[in-house]
C-alpha atoms as a PDB file:
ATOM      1  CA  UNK A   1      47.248  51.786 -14.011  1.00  0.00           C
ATOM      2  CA  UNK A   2      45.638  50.644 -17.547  1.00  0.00           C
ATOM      3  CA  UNK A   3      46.171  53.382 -20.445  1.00  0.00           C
ATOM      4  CA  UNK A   4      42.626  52.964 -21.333  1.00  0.00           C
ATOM      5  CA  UNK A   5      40.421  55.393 -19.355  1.00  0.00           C
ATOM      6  CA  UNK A   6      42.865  57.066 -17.746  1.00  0.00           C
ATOM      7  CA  UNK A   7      42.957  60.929 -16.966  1.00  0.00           C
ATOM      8  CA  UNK A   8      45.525  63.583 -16.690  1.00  0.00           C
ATOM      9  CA  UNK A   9      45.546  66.351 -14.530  1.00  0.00           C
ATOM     10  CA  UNK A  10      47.691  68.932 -16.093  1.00  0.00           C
ATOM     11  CA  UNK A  11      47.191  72.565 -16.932  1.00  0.00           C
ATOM     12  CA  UNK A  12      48.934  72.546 -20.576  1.00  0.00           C
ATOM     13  CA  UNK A  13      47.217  70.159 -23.013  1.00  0.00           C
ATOM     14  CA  UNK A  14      49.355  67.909 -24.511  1.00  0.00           C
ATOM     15  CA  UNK A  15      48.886  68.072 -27.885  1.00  0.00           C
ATOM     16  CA  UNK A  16      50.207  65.354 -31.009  1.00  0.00           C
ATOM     17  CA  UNK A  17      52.667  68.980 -31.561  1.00  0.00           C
ATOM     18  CA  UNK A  18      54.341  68.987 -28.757  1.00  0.00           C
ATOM     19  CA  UNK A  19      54.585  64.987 -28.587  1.00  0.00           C
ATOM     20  CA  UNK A  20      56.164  65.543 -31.725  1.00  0.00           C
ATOM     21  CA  UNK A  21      58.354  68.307 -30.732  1.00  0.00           C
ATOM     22  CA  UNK A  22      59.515  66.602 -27.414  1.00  0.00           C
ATOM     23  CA  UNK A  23      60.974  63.201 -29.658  1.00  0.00           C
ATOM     24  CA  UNK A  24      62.893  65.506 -31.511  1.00  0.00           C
ATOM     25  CA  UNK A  25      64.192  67.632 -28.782  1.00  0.00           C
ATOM     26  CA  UNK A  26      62.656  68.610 -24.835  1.00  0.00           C
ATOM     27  CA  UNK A  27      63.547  72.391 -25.372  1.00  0.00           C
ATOM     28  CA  UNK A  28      61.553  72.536 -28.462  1.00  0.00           C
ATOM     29  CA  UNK A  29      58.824  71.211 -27.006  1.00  0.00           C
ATOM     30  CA  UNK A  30      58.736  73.148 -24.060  1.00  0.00           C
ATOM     31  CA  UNK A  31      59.589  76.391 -26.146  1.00  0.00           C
ATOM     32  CA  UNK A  32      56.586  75.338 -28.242  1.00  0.00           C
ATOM     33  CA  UNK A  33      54.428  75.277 -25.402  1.00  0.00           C
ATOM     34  CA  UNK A  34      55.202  79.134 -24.314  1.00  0.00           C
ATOM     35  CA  UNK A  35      54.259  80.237 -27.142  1.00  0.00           C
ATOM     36  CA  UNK A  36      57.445  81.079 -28.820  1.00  0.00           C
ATOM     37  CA  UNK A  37      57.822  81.443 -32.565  1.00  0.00           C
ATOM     38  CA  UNK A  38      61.750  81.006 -32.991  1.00  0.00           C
ATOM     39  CA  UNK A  39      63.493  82.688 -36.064  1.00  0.00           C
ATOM     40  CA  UNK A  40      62.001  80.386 -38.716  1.00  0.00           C
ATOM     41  CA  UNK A  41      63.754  77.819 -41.032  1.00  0.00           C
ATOM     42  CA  UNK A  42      63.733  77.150 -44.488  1.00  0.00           C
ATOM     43  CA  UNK A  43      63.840  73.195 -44.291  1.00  0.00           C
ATOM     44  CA  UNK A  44      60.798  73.137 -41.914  1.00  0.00           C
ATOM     45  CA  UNK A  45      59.005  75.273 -43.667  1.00  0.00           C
ATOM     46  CA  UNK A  46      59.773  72.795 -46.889  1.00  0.00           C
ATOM     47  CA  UNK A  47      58.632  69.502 -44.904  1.00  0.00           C
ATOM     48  CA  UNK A  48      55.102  71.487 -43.650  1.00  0.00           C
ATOM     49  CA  UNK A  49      54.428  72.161 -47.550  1.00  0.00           C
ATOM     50  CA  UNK A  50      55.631  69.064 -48.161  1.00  0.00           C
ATOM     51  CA  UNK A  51      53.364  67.308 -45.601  1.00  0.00           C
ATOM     52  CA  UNK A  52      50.195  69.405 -46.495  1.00  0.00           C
ATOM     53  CA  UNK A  53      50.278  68.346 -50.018  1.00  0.00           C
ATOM     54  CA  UNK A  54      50.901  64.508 -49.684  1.00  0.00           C
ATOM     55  CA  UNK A  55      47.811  64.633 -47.033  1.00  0.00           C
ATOM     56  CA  UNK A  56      45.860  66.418 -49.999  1.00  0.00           C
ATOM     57  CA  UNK A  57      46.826  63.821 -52.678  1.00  0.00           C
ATOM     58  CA  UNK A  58      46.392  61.280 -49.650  1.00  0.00           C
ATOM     59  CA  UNK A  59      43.105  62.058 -48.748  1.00  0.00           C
ATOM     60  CA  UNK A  60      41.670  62.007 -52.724  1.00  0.00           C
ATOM     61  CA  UNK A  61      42.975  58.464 -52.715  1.00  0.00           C
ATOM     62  CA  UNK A  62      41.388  57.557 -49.470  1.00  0.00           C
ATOM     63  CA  UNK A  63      37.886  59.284 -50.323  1.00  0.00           C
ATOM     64  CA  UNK A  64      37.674  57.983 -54.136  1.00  0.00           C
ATOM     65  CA  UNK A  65      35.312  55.066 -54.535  1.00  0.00           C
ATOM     66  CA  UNK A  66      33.495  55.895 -51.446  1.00  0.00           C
ATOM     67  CA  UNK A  67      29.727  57.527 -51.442  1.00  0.00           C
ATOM     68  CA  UNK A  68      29.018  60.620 -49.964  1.00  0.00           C
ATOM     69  CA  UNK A  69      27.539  59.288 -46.829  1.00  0.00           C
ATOM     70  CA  UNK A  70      30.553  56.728 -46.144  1.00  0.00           C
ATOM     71  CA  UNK A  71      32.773  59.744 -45.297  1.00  0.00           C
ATOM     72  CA  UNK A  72      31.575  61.561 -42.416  1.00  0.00           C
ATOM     73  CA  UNK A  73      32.005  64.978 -41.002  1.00  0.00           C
ATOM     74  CA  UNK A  74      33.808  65.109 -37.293  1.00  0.00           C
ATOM     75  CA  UNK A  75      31.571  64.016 -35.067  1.00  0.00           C
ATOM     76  CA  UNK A  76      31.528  65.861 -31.977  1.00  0.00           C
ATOM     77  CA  UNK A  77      31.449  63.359 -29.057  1.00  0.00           C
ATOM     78  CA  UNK A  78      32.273  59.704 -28.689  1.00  0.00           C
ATOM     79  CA  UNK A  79      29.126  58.957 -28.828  1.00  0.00           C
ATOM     80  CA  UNK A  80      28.333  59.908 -32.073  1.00  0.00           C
ATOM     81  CA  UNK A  81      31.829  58.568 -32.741  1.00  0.00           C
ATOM     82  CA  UNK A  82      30.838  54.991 -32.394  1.00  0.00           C
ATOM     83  CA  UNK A  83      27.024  54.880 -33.115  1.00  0.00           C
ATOM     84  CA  UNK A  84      27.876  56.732 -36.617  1.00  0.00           C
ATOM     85  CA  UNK A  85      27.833  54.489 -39.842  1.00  0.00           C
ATOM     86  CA  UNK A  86      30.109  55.886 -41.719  1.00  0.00           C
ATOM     87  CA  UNK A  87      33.449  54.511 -43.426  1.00  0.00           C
ATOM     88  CA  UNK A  88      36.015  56.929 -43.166  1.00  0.00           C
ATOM     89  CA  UNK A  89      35.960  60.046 -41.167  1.00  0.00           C
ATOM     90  CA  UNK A  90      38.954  63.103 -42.208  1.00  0.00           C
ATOM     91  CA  UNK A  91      40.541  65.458 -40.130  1.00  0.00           C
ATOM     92  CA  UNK A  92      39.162  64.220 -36.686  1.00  0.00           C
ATOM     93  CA  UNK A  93      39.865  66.301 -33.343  1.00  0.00           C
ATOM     94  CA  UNK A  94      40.146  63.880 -30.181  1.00  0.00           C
ATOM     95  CA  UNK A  95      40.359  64.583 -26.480  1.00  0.00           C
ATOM     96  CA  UNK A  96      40.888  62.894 -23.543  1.00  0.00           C
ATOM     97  CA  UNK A  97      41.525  64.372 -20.279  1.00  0.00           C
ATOM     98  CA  UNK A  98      44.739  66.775 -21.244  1.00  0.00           C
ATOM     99  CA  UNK A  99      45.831  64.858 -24.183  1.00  0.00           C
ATOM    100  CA  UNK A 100      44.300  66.203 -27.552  1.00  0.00           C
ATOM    101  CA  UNK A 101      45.034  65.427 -31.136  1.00  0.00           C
ATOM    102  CA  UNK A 102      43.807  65.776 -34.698  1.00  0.00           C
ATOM    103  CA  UNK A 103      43.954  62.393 -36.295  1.00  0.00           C
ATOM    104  CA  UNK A 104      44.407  62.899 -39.995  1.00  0.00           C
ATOM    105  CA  UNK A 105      41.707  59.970 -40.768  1.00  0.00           C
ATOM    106  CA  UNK A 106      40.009  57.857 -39.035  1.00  0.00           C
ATOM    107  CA  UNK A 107      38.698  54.385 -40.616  1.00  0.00           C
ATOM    108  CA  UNK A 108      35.959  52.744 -39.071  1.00  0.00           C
ATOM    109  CA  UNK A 109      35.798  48.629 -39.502  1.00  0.00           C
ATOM    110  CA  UNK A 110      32.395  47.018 -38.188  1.00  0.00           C
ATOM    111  CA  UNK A 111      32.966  43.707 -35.872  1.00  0.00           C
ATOM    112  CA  UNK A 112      31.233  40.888 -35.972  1.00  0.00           C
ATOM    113  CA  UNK A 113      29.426  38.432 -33.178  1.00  0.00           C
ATOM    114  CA  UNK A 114      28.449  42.097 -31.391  1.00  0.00           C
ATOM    115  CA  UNK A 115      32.003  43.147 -30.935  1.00  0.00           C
ATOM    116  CA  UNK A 116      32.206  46.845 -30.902  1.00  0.00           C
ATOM    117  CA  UNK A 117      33.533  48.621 -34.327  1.00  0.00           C
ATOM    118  CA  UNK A 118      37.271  48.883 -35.072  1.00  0.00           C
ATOM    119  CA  UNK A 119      38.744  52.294 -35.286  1.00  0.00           C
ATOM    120  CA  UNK A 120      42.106  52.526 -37.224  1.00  0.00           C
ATOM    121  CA  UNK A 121      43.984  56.202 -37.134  1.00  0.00           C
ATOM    122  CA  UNK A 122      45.723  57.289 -39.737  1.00  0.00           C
ATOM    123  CA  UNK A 123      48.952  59.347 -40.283  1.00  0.00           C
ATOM    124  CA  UNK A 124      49.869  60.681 -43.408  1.00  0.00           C
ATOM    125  CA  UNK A 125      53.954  61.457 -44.112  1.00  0.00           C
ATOM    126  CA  UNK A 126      55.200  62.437 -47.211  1.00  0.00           C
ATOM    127  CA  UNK A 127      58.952  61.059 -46.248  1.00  0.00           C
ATOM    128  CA  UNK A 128      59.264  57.734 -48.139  1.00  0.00           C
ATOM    129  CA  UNK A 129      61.292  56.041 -45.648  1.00  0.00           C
ATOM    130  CA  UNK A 130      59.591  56.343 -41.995  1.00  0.00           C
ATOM    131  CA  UNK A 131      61.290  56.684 -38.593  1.00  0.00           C
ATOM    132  CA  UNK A 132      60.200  54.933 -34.700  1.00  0.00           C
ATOM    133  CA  UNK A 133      58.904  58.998 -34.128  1.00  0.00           C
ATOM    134  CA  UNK A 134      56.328  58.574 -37.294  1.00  0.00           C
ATOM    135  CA  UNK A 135      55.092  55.226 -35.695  1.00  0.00           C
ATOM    136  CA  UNK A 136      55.108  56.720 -31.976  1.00  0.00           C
ATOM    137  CA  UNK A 137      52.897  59.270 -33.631  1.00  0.00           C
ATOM    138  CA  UNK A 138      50.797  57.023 -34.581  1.00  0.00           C
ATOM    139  CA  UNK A 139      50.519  55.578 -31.263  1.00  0.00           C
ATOM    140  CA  UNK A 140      50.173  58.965 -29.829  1.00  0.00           C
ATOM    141  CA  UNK A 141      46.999  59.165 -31.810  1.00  0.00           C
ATOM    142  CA  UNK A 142      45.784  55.470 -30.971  1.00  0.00           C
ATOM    143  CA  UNK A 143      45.929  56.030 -27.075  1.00  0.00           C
ATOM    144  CA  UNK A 144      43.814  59.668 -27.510  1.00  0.00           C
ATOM    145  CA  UNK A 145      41.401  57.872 -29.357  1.00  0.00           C
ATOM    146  CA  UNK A 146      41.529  54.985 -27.110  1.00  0.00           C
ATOM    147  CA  UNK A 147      40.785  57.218 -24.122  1.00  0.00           C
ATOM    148  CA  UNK A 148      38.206  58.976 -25.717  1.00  0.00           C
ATOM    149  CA  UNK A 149      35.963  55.681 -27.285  1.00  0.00           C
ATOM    150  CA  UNK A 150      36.687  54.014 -24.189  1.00  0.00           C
ATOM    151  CA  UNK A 151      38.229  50.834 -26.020  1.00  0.00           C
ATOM    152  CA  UNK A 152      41.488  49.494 -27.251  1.00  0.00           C
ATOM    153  CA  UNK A 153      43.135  50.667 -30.363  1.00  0.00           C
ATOM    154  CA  UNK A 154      45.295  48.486 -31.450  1.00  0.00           C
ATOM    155  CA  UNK A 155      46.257  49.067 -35.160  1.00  0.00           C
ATOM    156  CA  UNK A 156      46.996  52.391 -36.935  1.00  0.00           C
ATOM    157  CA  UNK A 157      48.123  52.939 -40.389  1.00  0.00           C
ATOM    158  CA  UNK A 158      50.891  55.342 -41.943  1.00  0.00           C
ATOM    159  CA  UNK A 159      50.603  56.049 -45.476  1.00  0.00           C
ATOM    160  CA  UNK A 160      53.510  57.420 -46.463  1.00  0.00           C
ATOM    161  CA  UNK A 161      55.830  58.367 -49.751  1.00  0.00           C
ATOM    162  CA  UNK A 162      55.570  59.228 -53.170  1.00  0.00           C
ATOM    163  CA  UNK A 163      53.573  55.962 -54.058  1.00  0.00           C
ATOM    164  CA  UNK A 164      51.224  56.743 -51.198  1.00  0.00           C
ATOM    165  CA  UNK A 165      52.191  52.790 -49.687  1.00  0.00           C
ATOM    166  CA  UNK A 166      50.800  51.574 -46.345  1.00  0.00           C
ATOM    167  CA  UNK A 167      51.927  50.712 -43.264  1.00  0.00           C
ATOM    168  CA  UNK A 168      50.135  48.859 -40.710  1.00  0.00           C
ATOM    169  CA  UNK A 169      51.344  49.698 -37.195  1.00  0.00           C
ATOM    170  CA  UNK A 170      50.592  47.586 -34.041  1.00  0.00           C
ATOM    171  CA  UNK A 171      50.030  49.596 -31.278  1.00  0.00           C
ATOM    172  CA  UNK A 172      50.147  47.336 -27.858  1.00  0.00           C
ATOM    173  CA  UNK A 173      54.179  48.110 -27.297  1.00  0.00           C
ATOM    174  CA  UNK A 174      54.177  51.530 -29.036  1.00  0.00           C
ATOM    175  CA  UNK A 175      51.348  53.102 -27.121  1.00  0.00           C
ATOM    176  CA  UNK A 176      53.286  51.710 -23.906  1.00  0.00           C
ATOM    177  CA  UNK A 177      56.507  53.964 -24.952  1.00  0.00           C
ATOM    178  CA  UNK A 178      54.303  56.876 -25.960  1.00  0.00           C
ATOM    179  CA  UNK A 179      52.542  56.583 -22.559  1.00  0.00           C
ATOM    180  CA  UNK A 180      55.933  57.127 -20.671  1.00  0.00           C
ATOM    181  CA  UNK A 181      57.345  59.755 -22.966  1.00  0.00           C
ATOM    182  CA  UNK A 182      53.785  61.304 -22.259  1.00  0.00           C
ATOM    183  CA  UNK A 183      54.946  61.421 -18.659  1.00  0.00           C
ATOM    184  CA  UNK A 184      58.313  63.128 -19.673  1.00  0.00           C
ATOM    185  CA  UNK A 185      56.322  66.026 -21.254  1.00  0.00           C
ATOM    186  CA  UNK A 186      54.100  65.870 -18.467  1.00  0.00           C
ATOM    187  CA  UNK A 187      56.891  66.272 -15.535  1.00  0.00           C
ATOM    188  CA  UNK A 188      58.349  69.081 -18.337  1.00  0.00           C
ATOM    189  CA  UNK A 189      55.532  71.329 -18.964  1.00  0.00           C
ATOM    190  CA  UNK A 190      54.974  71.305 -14.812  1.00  0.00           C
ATOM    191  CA  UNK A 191      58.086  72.751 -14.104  1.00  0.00           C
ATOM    192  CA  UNK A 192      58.883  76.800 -13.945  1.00  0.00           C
ATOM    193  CA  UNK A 193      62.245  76.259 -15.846  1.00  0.00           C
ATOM    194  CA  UNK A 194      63.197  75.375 -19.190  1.00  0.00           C
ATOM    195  CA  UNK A 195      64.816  72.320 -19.309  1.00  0.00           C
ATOM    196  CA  UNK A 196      69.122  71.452 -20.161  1.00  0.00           C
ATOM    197  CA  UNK A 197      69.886  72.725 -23.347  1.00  0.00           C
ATOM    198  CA  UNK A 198      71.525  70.200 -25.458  1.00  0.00           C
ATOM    199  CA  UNK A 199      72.134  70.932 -29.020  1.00  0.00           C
ATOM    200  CA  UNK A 200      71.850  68.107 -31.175  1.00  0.00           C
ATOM    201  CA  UNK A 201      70.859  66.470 -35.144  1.00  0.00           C
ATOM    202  CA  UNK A 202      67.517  67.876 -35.312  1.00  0.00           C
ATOM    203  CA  UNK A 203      69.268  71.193 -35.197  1.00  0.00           C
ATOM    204  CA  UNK A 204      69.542  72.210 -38.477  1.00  0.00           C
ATOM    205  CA  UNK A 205      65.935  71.338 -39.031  1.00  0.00           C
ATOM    206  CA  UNK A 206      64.331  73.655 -35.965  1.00  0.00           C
ATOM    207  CA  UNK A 207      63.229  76.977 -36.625  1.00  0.00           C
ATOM    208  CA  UNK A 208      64.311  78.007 -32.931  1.00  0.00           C
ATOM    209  CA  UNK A 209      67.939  76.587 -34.263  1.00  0.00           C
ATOM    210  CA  UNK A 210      69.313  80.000 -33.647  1.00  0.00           C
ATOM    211  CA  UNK A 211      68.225  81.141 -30.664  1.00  0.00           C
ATOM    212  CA  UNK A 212      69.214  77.630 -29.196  1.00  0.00           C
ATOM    213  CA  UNK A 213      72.569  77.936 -31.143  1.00  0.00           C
ATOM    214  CA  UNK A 214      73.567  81.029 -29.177  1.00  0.00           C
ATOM    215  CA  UNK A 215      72.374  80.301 -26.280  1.00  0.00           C
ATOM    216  CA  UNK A 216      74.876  77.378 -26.094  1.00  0.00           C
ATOM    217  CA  UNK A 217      77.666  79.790 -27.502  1.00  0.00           C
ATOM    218  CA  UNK A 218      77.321  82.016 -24.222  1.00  0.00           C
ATOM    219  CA  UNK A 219      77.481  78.989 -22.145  1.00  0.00           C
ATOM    220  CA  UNK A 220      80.261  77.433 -24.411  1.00  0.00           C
ATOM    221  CA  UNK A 221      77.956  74.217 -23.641  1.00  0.00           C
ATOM    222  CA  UNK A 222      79.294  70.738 -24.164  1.00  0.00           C
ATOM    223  CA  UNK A 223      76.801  69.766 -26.732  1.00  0.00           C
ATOM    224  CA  UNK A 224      79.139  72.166 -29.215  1.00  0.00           C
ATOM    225  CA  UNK A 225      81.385  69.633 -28.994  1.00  0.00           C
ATOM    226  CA  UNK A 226      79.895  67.460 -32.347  1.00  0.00           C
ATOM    227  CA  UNK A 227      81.710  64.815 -31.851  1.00  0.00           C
ATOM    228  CA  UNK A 228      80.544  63.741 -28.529  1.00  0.00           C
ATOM    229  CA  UNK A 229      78.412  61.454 -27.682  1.00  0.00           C
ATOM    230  CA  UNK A 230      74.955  62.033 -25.621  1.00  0.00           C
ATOM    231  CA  UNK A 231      76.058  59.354 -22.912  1.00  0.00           C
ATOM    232  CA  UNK A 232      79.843  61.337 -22.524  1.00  0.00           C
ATOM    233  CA  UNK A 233      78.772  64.448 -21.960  1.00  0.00           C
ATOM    234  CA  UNK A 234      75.926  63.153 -19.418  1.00  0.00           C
ATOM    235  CA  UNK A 235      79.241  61.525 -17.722  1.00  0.00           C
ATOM    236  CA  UNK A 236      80.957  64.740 -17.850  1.00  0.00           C
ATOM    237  CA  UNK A 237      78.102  66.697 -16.183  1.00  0.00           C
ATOM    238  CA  UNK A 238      77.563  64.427 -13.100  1.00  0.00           C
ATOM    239  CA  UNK A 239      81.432  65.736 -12.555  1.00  0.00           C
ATOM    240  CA  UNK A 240      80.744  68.922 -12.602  1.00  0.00           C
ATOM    241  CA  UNK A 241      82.232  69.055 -15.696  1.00  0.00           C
ATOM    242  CA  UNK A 242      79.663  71.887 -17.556  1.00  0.00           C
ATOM    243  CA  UNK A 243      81.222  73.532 -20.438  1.00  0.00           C
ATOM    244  CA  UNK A 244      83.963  73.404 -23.469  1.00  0.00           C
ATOM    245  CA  UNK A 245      86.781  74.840 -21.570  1.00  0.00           C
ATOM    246  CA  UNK A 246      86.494  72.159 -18.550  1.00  0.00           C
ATOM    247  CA  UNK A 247      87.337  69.483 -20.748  1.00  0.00           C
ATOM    248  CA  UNK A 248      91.252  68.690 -20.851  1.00  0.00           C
END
């Protein structure tokens, strides 16, 4: 089935949070998506200040040397999406079926010979050195916005760093990946139970670290064990092999 047009029928929206939640870890994005606060954490908190203040400085940059009517308020419907004339267009929700987003920026490049306009998402990241999440972000963004113009998306942008650089991101293969991993969440969010709990880097970075943390503690779960890999411990499961003590 093409990406393009395509419908989900889900209850729970999936939203560009819990995409991002799920590449970093399935429990947090399925603890996300009951509502659950978690205990807070410093670092996080750090990155969303960070974040909201290189989108600020991003967006000035983006904005200057345009004219008033170049940058355009949301529109509301796809319509209006693609018959507006606008340049640049900040802060834009998208929808399409249960997938929703809110695209940092949206550019807007007019084709020639009759083609339809391009639309380019944006993402902005404050990190100066970008990760394949930040570009599957991007392509998370790409296939809502896809879905909801009706036509293919195939470049994004990511500016990023303290020099506010540029990356162009080419979205065929990566909206391909995101589509599966939107699967994952999919299959995730449909089932009544919370999914394995495996403890791993991102960790020290989650605010529901601690209730995660002892949770695995009472369990004495393998993932404890730091210095094993992902692909042992699966091994060790499918023999029955479940916690700390099991292991000789």
């Amino acid at each position: 089935m093409n990406v393009v047009g395509r419908l989900r029928s889900q209850t729970m929206k999936i939203s560009s949070d819990l995409f991002d939640a799920f590449l970093k870890c399935p429990t947090k994005c399925y603890l996300r998506s009951t509502g659950q606060a978690g205990s807070g954490n410093a670092y996080a908190e750090w990155v969303r200040e960070q974040n909201d203040a290189n989108r600020a400085e991003a967006t000035k940059r983006l904005v200057a040397g345009l004219q008033e009517a170049e940058v355009a308020v949301a529109p509301r419907t796809a319509e209006d999406l693609k018959a507006a004339k606008w340049r640049l267009v900040l802060d834009l929700p998208v929808q399409a079926g249960e997938m929703e987003s809110r695209i940092h920026a949206v550019e807007r490049v007019p084709s020639e010979r009759r083609k339809p306009d391009q639309f380019i998402p944006i993402r902005f990241v404050f990190f100066n050195k970008l990760t394949k999440d930040d570009r599957l972000l991007a392509a998370f963004d790409a296939l809502v916005l896809s879905e909801m113009v009706g036509q293919e998306v195939s470049v994004g942008k990511i500016i990023h760093g303290d020099d506010h650089a540029t990356l162009k991101v080419k979205m065929p293969g990566l909206v391909g990946e995101a589509d599966k991993l939107i699967g994952k969440i999919t299959a995730l969010l449909a089932g009544n139970s919370p999914p394995a709990l495996i403890l791993n880097r991102h960790c020290g970075k989650c605010k529901f670290r601690e209730g995660c943390r002892q949770k695995a503690l009472e369990q004495d779960d393998l993932s404890l064990l730091t210095g094993m890999s992902a692909k042992d411990r699966q091994m060790l499961r499918c023999k029955g092999i479940l916690d700390r003590k099991s292991v000789v």
